[in-house]
Protein backbone atom coordinates (compact mmCIF):
# COMPACT_ATOMS: atom_id res chain seq x y z
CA UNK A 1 0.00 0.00 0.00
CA UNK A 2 1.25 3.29 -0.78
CA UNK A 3 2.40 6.06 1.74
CA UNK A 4 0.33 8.37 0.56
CA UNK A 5 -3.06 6.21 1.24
CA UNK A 6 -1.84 5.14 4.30
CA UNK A 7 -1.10 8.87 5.35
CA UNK A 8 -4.70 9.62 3.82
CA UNK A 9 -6.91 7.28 5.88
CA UNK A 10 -4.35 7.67 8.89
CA UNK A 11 -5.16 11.54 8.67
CA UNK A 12 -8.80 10.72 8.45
CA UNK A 13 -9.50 7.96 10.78
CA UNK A 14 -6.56 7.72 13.16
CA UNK A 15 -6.21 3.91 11.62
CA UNK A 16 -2.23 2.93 11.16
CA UNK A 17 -2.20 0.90 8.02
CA UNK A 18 0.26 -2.02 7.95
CA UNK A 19 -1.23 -4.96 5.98
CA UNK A 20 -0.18 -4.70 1.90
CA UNK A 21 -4.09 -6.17 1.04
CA UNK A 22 -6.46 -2.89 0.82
CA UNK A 23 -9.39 -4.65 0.62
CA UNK A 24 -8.50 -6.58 4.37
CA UNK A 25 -7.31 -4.49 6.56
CA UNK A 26 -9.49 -1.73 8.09
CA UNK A 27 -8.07 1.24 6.11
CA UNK A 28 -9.42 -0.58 2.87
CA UNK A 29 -12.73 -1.41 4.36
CA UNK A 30 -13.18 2.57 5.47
CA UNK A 31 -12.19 3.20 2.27
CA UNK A 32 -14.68 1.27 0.41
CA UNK A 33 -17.37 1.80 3.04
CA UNK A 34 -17.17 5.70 2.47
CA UNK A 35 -17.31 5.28 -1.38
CA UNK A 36 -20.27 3.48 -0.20
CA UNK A 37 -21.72 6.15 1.87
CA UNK A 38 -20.69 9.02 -1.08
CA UNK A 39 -22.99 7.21 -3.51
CA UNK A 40 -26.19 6.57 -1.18
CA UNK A 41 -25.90 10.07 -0.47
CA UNK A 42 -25.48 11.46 -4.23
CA UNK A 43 -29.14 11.62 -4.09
CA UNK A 44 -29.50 14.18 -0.91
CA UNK A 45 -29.54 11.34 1.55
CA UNK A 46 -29.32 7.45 2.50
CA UNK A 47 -32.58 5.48 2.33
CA UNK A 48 -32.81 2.50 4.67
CA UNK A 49 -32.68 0.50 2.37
CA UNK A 50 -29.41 1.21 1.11
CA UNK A 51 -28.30 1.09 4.46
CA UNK A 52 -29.23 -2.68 5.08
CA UNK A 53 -27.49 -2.92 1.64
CA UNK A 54 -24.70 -1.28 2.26
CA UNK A 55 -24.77 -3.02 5.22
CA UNK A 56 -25.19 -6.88 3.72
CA UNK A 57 -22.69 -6.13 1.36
CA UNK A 58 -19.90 -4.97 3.56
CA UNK A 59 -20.95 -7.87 6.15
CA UNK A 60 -21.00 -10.89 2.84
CA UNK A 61 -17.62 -8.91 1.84
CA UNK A 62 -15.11 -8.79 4.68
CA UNK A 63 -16.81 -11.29 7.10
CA UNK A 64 -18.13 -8.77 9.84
CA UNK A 65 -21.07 -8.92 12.07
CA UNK A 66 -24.12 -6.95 11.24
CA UNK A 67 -23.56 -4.21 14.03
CA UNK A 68 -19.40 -3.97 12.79
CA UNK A 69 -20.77 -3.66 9.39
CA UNK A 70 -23.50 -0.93 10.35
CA UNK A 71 -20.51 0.68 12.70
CA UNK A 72 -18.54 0.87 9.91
CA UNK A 73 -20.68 2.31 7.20
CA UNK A 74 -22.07 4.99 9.93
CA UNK A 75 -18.16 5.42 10.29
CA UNK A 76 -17.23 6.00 6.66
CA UNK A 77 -20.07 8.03 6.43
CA UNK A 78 -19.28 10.57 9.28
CA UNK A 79 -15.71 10.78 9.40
CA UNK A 80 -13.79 10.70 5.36
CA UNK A 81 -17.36 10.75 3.63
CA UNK A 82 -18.37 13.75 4.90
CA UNK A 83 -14.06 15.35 5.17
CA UNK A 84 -12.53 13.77 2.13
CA UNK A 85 -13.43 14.67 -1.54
CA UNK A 86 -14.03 12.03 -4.24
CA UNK A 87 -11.49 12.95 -5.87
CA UNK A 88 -8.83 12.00 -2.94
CA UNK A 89 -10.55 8.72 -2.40
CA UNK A 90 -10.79 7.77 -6.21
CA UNK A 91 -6.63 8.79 -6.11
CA UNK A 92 -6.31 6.39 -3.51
CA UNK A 93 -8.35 3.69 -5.05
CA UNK A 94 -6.42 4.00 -8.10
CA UNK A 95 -3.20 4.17 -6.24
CA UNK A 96 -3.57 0.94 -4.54
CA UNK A 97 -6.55 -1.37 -5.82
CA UNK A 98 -6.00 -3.42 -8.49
CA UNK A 99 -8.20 -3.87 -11.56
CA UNK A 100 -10.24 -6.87 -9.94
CA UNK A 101 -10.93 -4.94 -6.75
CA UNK A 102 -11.64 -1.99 -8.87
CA UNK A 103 -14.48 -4.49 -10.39
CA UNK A 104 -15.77 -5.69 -6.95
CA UNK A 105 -16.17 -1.95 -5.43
CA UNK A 106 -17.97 -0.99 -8.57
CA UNK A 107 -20.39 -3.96 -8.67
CA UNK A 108 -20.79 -3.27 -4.80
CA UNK A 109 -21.84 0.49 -5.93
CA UNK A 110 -24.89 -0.74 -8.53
CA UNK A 111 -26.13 -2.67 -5.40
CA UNK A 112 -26.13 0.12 -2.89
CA UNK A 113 -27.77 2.82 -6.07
CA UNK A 114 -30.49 0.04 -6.77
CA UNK A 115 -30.93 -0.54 -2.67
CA UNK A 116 -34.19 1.20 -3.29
CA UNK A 117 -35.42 0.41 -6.80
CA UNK A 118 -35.39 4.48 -7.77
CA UNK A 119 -33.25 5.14 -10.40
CA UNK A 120 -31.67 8.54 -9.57
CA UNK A 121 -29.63 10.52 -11.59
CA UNK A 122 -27.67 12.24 -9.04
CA UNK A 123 -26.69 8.64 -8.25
CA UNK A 124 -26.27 7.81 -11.78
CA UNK A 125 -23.67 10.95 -12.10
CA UNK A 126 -21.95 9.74 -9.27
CA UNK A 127 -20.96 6.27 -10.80
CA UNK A 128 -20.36 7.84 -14.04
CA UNK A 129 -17.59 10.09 -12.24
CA UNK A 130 -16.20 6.99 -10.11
CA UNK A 131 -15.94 5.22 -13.17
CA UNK A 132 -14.50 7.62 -15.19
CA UNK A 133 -11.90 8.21 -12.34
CA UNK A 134 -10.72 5.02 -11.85
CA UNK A 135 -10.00 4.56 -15.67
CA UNK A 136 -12.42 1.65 -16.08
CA UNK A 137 -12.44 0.72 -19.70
CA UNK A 138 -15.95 0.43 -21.07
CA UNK A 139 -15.56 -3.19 -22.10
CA UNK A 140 -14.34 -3.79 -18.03
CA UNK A 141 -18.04 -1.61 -17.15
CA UNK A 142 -19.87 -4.24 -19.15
CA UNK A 143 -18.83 -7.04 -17.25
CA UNK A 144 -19.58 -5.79 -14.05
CA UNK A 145 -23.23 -4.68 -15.06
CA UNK A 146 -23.72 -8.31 -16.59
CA UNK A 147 -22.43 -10.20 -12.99
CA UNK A 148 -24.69 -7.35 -11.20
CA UNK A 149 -27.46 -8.21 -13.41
CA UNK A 150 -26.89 -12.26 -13.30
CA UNK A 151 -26.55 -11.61 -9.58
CA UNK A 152 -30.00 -10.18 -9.56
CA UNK A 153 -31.36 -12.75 -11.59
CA UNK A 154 -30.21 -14.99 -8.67
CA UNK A 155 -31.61 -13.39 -6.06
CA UNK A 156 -34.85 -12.77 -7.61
CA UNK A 157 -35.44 -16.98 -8.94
């Protein structure tokens, strides 16, 4: 992990990073919680239903218990969400998430937008900027709407 995102979330959270995986130490989890929280609030606010998303997914994705999951979200949310622009978190992303990861944040981002079956364009905006900031190609884009759209299938049959 690079310095500079370790001296990012350290400066935002008080968390001293060690671990080289983003996506399992805490840093990484705050990280991708508050990209979370950034898009459910694109629209003007969170919904509860993309809170128990956000929720479910962050619990499914790094193994926590519902109330570390909510703690963390309601973390993210209040502390770098609300301090940090996208723009620093997308750097940081970029900086230390490789393409795969890149994949599973964005596929955790459709879930949280569709959390409550409105389709908002504020949100909408908001994915086309994380997107376009973390240099997805377009062909990369497709496959994560087709396993967010399989995944649906599954859930709904």
């Amino acid at each position: 992990m690079s310095s500079k995102l370790k001296d990012l979330i350290y400066a935002k959270t008080g968390i001293a990073i060690d671990s080289d995986s983003l996506v399992s130490d805490p840093g990484g989890q705050i990280l991708i919680a508050s990209l979370m929280a950034l898009v459910a609030k694109s629209d003007g606010g969170v919904s509860p239903d993309e809170m128990t998303r956000m929720v479910e997914l962050l619990r499914d994705r790094f193994r926590l218990q519902p109330g570390e999951a909510l703690n963390l979200i309601t973390r993210a949310a209040d502390e770098v969400a609300e301090t940090t622009t996208l723009n620093e978190l997308l750097n940081s992303v970029n900086d230390d998430l490789a393409l795969q990861h890149k994949e599973e944040l964005l596929l955790m981002l459709l879930h949280v937008i569709s959390a409550d079956n409105e389709k908002d364009i504020a949100e909408m905006k908001f994915l086309a900027e994380v997107v376009e900031g973390l240099k997805i190609p377009g062909k990369i884009m497709a496959k994560v709407y087709a396993r967010y759209f399989e995944e649906r299938k599954r859930s709904a049959g």
